[in-house]
N, C-alpha and C. Protein backbone atom coordinates (compact mmCIF):
# COMPACT_ATOMS: atom_id res chain seq x y z
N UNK A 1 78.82 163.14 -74.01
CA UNK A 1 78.84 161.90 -74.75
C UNK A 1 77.45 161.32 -74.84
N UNK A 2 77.62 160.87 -75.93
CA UNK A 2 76.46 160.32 -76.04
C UNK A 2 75.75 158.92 -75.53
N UNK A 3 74.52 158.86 -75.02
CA UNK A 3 74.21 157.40 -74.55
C UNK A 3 74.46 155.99 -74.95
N UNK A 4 74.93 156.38 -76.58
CA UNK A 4 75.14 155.04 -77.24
C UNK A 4 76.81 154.81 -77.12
N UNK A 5 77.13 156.12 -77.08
CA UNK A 5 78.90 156.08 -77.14
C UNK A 5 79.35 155.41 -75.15
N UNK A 6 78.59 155.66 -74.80
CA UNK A 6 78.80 155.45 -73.32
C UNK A 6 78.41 153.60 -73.21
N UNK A 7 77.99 152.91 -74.15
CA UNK A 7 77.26 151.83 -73.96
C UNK A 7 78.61 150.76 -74.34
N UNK A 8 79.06 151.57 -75.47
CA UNK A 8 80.12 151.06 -76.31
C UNK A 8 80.89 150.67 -75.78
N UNK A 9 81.52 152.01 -74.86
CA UNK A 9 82.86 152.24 -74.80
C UNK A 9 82.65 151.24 -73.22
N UNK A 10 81.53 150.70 -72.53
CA UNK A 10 81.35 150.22 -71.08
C UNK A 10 81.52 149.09 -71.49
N UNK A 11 81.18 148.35 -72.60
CA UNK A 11 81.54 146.91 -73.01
C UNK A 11 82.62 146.93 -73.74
N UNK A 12 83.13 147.50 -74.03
CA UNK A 12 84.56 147.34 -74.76
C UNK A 12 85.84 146.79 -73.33
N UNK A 13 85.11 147.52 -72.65
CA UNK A 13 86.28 147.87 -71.13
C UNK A 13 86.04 146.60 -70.61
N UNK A 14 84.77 145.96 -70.11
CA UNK A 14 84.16 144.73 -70.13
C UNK A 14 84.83 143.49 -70.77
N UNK A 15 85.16 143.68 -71.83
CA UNK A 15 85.75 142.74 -72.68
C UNK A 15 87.25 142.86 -72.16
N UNK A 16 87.85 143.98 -72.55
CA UNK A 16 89.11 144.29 -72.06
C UNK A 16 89.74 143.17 -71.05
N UNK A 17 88.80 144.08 -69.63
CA UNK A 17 88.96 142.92 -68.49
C UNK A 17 89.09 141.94 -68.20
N UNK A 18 87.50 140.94 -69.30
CA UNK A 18 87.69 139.66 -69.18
C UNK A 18 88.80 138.77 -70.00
N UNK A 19 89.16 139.43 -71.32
CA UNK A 19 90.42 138.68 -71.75
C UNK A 19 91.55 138.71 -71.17
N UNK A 20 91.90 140.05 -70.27
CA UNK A 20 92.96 139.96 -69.50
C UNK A 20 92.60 139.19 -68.35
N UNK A 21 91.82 138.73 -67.53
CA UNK A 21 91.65 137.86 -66.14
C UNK A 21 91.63 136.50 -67.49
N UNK A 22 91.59 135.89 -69.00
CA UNK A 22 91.50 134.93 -68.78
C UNK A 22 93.30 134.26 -69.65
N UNK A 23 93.65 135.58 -69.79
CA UNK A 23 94.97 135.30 -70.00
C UNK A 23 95.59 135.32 -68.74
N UNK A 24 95.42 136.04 -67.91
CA UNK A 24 96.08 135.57 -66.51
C UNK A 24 95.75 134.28 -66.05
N UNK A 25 94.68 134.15 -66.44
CA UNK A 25 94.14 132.48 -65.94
C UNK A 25 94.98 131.58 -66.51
N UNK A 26 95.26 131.63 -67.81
CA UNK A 26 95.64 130.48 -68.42
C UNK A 26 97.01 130.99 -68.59
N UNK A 27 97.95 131.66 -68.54
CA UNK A 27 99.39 131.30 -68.48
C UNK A 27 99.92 130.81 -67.54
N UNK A 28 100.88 130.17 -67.95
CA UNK A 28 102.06 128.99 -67.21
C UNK A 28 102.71 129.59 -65.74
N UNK A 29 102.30 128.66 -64.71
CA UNK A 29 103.02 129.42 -63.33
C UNK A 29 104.29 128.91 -63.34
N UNK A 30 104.85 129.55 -62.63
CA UNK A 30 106.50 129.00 -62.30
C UNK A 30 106.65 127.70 -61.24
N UNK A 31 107.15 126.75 -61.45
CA UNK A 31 107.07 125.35 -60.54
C UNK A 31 108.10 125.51 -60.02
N UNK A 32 108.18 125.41 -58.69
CA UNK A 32 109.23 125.49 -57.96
C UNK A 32 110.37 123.90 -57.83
N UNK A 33 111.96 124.02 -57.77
CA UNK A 33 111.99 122.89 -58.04
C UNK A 33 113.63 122.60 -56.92
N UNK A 34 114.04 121.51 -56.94
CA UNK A 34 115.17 121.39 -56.11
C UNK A 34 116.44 121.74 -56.28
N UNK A 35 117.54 122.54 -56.05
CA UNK A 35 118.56 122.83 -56.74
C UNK A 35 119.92 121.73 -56.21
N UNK A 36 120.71 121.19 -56.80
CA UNK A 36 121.66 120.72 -56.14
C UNK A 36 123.19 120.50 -56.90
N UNK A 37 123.96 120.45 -56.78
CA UNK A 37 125.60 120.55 -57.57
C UNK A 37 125.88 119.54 -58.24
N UNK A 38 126.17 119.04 -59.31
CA UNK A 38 126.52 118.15 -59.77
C UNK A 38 127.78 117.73 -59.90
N UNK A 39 127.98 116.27 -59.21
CA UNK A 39 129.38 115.86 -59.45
C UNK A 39 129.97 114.50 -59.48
N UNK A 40 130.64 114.24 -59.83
CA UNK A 40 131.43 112.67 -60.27
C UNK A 40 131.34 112.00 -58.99
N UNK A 41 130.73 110.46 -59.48
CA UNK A 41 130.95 109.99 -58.00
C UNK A 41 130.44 108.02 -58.50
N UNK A 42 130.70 107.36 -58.01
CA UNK A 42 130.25 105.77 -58.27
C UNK A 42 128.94 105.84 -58.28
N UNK A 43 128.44 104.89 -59.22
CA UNK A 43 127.16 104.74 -59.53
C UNK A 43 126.57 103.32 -58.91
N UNK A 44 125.40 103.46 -58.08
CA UNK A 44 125.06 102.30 -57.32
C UNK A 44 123.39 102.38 -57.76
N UNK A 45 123.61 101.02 -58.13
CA UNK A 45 122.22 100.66 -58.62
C UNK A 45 121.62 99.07 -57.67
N UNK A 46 120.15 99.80 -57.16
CA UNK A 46 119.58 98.38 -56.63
C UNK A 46 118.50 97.79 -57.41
N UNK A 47 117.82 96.54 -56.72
CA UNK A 47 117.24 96.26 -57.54
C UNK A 47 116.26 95.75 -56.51
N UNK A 48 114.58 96.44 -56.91
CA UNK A 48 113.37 96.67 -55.61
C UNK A 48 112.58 95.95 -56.48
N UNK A 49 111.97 94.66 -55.71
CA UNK A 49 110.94 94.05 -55.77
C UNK A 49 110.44 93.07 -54.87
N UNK A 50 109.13 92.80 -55.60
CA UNK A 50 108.53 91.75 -54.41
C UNK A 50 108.66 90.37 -54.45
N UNK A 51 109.22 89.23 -53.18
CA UNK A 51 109.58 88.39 -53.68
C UNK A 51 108.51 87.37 -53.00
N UNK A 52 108.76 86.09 -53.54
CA UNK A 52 107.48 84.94 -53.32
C UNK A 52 108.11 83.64 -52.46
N UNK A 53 107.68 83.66 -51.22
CA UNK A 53 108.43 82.27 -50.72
C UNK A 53 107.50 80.95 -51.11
N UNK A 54 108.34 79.84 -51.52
CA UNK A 54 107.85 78.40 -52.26
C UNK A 54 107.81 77.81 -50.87
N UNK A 55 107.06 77.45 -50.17
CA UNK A 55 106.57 76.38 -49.06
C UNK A 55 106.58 75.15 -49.33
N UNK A 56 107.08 73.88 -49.73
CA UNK A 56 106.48 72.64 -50.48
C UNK A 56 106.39 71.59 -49.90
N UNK A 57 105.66 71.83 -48.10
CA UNK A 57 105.03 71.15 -48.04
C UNK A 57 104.62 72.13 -46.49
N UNK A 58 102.91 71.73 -46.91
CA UNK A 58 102.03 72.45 -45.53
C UNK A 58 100.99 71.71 -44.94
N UNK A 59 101.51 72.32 -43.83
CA UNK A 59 100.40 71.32 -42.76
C UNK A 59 99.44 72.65 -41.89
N UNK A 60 98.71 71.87 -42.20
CA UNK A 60 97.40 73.32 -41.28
C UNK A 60 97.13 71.73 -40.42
N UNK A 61 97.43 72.71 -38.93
CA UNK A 61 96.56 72.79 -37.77
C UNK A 61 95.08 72.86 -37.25
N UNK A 62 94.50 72.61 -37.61
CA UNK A 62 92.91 72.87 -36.81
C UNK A 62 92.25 72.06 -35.63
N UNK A 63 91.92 72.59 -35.17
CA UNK A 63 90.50 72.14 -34.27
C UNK A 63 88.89 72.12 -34.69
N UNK A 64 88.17 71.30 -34.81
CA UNK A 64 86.68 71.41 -35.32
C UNK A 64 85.96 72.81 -33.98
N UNK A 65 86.20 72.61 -33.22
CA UNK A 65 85.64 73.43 -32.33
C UNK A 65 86.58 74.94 -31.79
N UNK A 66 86.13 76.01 -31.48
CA UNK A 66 87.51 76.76 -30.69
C UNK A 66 87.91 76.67 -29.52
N UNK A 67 89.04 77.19 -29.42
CA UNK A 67 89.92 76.64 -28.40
C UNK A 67 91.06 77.53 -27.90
N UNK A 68 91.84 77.25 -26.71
CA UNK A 68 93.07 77.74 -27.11
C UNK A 68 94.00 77.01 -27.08
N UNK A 69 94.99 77.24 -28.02
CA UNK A 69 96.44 76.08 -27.84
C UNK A 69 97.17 76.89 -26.70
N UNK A 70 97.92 75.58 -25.76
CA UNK A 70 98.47 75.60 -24.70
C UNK A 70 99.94 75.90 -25.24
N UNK A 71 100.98 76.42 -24.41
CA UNK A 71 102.17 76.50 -24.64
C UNK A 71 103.05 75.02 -25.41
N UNK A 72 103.73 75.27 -26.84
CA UNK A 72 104.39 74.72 -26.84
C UNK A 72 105.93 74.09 -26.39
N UNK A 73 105.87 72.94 -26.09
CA UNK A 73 106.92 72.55 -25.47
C UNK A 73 108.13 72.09 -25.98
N UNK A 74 108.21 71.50 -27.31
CA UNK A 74 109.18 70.93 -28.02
C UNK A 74 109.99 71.89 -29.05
N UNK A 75 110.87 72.27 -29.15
CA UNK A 75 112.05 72.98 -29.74
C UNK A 75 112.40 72.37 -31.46
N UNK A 76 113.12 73.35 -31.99
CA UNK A 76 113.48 72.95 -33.18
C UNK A 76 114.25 72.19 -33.03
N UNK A 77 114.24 70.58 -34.09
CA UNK A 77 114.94 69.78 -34.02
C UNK A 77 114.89 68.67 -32.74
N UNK A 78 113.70 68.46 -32.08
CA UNK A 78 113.08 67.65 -31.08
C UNK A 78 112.66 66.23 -32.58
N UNK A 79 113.02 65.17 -31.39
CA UNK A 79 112.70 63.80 -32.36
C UNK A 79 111.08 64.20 -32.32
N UNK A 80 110.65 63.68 -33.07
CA UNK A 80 109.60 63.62 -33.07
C UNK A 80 109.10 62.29 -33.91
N UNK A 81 108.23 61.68 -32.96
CA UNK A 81 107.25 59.91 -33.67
C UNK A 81 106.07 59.83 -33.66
N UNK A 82 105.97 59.21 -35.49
CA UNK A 82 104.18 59.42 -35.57
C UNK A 82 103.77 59.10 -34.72
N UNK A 83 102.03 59.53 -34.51
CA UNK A 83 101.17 59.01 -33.80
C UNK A 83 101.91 59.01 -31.91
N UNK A 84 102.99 59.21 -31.69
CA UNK A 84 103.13 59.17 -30.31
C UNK A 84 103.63 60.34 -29.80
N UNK A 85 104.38 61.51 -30.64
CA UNK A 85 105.07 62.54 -30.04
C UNK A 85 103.66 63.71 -29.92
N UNK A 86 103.35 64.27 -28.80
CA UNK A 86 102.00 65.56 -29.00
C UNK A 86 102.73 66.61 -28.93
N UNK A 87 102.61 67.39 -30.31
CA UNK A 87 103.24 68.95 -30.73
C UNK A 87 102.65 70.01 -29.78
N UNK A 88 101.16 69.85 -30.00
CA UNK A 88 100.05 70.82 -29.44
C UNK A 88 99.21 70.17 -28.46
N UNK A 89 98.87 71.34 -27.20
CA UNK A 89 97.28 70.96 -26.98
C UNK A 89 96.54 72.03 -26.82
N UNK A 90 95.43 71.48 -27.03
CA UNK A 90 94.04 72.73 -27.22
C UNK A 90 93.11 72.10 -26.64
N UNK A 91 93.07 73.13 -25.45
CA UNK A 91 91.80 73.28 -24.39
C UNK A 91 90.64 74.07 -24.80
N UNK A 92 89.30 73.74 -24.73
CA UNK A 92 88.55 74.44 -24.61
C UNK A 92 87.73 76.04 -24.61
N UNK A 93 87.42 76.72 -25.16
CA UNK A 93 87.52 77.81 -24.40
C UNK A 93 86.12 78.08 -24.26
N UNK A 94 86.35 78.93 -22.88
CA UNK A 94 84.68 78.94 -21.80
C UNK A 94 84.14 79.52 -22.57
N UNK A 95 82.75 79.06 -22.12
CA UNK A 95 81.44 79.58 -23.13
C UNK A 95 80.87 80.92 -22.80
N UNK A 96 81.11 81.62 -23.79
CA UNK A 96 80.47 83.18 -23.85
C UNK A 96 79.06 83.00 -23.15
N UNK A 97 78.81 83.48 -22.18
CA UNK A 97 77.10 84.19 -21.19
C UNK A 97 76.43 84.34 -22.85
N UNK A 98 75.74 84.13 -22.22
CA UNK A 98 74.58 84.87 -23.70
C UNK A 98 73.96 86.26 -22.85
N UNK A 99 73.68 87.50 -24.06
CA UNK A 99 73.21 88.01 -23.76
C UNK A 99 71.67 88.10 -23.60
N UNK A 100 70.95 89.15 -23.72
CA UNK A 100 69.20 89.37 -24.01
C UNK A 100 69.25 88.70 -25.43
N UNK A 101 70.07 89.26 -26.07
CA UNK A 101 69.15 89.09 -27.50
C UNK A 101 69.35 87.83 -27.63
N UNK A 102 70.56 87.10 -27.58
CA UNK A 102 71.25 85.64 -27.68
C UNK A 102 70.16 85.03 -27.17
N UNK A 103 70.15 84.80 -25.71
CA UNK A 103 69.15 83.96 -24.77
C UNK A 103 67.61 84.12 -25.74
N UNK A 104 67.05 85.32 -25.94
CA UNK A 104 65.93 85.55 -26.59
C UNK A 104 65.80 84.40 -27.79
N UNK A 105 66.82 84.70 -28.76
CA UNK A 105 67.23 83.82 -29.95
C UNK A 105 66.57 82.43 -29.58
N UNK A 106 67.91 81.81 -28.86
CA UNK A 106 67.91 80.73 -28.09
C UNK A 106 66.42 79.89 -27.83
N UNK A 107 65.79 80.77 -26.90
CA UNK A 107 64.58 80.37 -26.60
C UNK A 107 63.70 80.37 -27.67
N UNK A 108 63.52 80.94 -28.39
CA UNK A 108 62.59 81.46 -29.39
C UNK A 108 63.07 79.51 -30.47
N UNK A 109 64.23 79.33 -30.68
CA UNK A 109 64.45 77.94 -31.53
C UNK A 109 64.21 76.87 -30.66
N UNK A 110 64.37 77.00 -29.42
CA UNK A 110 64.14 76.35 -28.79
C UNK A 110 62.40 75.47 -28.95
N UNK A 111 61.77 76.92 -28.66
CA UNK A 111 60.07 76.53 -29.04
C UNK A 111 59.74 76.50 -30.21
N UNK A 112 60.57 77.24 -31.24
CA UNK A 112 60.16 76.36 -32.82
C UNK A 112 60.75 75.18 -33.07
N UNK A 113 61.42 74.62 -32.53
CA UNK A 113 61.80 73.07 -32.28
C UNK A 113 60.72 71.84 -31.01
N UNK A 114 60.18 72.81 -30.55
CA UNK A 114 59.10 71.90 -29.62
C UNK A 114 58.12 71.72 -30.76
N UNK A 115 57.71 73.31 -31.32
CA UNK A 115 56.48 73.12 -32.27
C UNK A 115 56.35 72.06 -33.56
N UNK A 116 57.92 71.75 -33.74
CA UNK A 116 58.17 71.31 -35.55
C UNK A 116 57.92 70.17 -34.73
N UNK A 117 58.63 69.69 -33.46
CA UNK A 117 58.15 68.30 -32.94
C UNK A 117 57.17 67.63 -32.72
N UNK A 118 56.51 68.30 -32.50
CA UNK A 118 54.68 68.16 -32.29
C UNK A 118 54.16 67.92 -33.51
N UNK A 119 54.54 68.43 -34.19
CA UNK A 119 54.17 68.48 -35.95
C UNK A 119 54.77 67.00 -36.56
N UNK A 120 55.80 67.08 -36.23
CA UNK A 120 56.08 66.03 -36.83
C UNK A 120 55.39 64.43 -36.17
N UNK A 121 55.14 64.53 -34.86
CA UNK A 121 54.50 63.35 -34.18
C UNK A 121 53.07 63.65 -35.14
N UNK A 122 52.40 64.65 -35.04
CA UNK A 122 50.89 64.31 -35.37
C UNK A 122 50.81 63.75 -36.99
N UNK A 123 52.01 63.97 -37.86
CA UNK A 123 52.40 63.47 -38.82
C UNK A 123 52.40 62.03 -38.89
N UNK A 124 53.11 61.79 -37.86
CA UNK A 124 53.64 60.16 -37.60
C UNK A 124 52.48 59.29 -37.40
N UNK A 125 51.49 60.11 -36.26
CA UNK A 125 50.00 59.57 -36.01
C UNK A 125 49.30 59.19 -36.87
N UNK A 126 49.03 60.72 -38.18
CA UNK A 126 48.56 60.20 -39.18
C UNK A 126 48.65 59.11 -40.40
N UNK A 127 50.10 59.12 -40.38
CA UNK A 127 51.07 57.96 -41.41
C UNK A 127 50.50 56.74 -40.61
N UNK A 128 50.69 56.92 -39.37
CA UNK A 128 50.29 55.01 -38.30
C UNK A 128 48.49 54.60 -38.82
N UNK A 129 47.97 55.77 -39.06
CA UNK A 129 46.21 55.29 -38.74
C UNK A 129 46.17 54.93 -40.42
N UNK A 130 46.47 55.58 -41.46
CA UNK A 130 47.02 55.39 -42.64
C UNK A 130 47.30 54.06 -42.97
N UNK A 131 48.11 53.41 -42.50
CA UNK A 131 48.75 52.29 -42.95
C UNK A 131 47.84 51.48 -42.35
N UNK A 132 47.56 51.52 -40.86
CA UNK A 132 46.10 50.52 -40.45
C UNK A 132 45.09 50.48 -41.04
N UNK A 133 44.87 51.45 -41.73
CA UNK A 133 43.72 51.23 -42.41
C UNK A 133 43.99 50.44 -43.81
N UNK A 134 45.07 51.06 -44.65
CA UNK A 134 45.82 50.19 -45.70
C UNK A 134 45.90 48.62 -45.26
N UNK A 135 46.58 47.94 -44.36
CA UNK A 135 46.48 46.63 -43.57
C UNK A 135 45.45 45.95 -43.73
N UNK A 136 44.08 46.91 -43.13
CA UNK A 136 42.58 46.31 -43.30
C UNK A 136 42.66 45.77 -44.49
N UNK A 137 42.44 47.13 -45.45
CA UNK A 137 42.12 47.39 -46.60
C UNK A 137 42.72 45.70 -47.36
N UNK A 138 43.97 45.51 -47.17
CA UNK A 138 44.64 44.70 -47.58
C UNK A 138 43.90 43.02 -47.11
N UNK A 139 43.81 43.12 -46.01
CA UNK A 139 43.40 41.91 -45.25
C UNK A 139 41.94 41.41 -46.08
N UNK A 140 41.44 43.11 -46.37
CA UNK A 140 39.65 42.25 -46.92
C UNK A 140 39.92 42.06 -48.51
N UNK A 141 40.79 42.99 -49.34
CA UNK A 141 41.05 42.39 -50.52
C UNK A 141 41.62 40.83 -50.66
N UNK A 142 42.36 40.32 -49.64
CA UNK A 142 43.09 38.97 -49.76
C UNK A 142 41.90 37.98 -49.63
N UNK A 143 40.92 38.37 -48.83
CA UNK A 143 39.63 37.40 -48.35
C UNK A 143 39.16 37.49 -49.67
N UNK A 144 38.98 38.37 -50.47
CA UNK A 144 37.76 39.07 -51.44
C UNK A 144 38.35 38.28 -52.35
N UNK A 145 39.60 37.78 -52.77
CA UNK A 145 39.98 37.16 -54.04
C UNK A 145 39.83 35.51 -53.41
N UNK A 146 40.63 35.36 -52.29
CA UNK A 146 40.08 34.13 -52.05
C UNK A 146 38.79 33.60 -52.21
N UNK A 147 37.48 34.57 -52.45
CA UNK A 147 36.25 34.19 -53.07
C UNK A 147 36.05 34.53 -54.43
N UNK A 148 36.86 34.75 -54.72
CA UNK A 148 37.08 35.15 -56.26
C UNK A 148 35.67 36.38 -56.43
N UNK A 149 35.82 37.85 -55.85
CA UNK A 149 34.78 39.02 -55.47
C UNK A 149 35.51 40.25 -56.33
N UNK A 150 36.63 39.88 -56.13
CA UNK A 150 37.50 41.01 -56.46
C UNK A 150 38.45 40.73 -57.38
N UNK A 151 39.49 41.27 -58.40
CA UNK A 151 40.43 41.27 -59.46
C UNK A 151 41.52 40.53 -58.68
N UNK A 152 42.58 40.33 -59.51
CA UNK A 152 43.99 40.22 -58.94
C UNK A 152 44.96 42.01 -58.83
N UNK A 153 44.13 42.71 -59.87
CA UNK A 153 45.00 43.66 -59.70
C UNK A 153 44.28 44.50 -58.88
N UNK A 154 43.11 44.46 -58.18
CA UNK A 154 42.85 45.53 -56.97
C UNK A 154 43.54 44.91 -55.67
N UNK A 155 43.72 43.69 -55.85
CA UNK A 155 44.78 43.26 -54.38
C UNK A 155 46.02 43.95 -54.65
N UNK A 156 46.36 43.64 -56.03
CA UNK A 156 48.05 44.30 -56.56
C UNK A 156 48.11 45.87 -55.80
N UNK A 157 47.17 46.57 -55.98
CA UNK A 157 47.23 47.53 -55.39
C UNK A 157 46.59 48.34 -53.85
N UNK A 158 46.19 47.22 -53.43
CA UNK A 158 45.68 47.16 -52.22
C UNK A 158 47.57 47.11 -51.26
N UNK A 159 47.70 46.11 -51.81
CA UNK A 159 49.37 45.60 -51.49
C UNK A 159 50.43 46.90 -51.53
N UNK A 160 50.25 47.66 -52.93
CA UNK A 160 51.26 48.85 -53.08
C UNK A 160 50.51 49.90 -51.90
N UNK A 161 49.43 50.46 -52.17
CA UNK A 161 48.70 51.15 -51.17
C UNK A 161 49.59 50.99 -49.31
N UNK A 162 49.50 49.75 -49.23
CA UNK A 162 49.98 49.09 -48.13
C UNK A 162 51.34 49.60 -47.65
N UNK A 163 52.54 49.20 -48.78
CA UNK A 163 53.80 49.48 -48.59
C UNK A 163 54.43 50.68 -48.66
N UNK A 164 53.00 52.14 -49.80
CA UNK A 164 53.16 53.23 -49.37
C UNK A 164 52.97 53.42 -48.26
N UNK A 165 51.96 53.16 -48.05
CA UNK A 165 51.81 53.66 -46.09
C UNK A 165 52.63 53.13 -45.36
N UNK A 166 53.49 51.59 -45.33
CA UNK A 166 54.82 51.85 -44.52
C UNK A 166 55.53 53.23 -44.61
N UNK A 167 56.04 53.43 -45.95
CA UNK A 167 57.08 54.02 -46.11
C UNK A 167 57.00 55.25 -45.78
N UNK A 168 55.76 55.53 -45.61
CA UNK A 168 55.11 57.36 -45.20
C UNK A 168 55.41 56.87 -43.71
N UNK A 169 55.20 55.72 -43.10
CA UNK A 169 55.37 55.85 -42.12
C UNK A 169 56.59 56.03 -41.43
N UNK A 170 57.56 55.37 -41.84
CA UNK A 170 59.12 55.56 -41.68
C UNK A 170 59.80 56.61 -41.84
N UNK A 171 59.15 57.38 -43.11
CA UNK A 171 59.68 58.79 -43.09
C UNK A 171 59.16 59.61 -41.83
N UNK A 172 57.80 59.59 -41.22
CA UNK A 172 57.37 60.21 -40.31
C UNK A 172 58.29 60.01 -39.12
N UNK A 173 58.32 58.70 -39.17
CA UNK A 173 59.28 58.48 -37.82
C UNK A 173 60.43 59.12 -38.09
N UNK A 174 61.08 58.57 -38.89
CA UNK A 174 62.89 59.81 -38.76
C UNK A 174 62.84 61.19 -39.05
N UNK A 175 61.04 62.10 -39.38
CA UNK A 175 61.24 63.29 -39.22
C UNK A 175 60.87 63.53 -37.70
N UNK A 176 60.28 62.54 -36.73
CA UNK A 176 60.49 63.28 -35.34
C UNK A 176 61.47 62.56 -34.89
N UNK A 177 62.42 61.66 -35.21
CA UNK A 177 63.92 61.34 -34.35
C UNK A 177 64.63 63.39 -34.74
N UNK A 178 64.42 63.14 -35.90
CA UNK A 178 65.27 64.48 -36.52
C UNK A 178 64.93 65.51 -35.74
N UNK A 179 63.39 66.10 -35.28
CA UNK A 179 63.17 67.10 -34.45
C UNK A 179 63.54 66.54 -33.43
N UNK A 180 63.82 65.51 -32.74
CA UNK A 180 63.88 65.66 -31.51
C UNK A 180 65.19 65.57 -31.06
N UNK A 181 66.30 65.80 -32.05
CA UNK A 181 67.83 66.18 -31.95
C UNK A 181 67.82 67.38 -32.56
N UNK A 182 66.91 67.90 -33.38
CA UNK A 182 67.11 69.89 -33.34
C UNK A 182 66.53 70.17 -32.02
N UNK A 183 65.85 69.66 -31.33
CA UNK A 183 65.15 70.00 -30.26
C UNK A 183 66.28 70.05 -28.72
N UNK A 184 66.92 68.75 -28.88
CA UNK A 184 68.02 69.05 -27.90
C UNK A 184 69.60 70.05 -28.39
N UNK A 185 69.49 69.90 -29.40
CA UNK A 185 70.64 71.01 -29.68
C UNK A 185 70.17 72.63 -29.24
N UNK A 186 68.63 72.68 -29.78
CA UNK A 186 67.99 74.06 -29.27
C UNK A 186 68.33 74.44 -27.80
N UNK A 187 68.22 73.27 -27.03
CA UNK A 187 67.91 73.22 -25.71
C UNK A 187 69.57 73.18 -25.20
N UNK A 188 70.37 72.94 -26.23
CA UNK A 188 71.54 72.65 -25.32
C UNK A 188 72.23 74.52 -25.54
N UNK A 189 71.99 75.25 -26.41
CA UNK A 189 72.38 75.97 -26.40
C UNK A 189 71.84 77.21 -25.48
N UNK A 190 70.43 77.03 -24.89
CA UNK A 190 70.31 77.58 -23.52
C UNK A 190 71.17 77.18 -22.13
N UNK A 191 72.12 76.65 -22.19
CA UNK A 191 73.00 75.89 -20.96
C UNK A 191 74.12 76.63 -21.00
């Protein structure tokens, strides 16, 4: 045979093969299935779903803090009177140890609450020397018009000058009352 007849006849067989592996591929397998007898008998039908309970009227329980509630004592159908009958009580519950990292935490707000405090006093210092000087300022404009040296409206604003620097000052003050209650909360949570 010849080399070309041998080439032919090797891809023909080739082909052969692959249409038969892809007709085996693709025809229908047999599904296996349940067999059982059929026969006369009452027909019972249910009916499956999910149902929704209407609550119409709720009371939630809480505590601002955690706790545990203690055994209740009163039974269904116990009188019960506002303000005097107690349903529940809730004790406390002990304070978790801190660990490394906790305690670490802890301390670490602790001293960025010393630092913001410090900050905020040298704030306060500056707002106080501020306004003394505004005061002056004020005291020599009031002389200065009483000699008639100066305007009415550089006192006008000698005066506002003045009552800004209160008010810088007041804010200074309630930003170190403010650090110095982040400062004990910092501190209370090392305890």
């Amino acid at each position: 045979m010849a080399p070309q007849i041998r080439r032919i006849v090797f891809w023909c067989i080739l082909c052969a093969v692959l249409a038969g592996g892809l007709i085996y591929a693709f025809m229908p397998q047999p599904v296996a299935v349940d067999l059982d007898q059929a026969s006369r008998g009452t027909l019972q039908i249910t009916v499956d779903d999910e149902g929704k309970t209407r609550v119409r009227d709720i009371y939630v329980v809480s505590a601002p803090l955690p706790g545990r509630a203690m055994r209740i004592t009163k039974k269904a159908g116990d009188p019960v009177i506002a303000s005097q009958t107690v349903l529940a009580t809730i004790e406390p519950s002990d304070p978790t140890p801190l660990d490394i990292r906790s305690r670490t935490q802890a301390e670490a707000l602790a001293n960025g609450a010393e630092a913001a405090l410090s900050l905020a006093r040298a704030d306060q210092e500056r707002a106080r020397a501020e306004l003394d000087f505004a005061l002056e300022e004020l005291d020599r404009a009031r002389q200065l018009v009483k000699r008639q040296t100066i305007s009415k409206t550089a006192l006008d604003r000698a005066v506002m000058d003045a009552r800004v620097r209160q008010a810088a000052l007041t804010t200074a003050e309630a930003a170190v009352r403010v650090r110095e209650f982040e400062l004990k909360n910092a501190r209370a949570s090392l305890i």
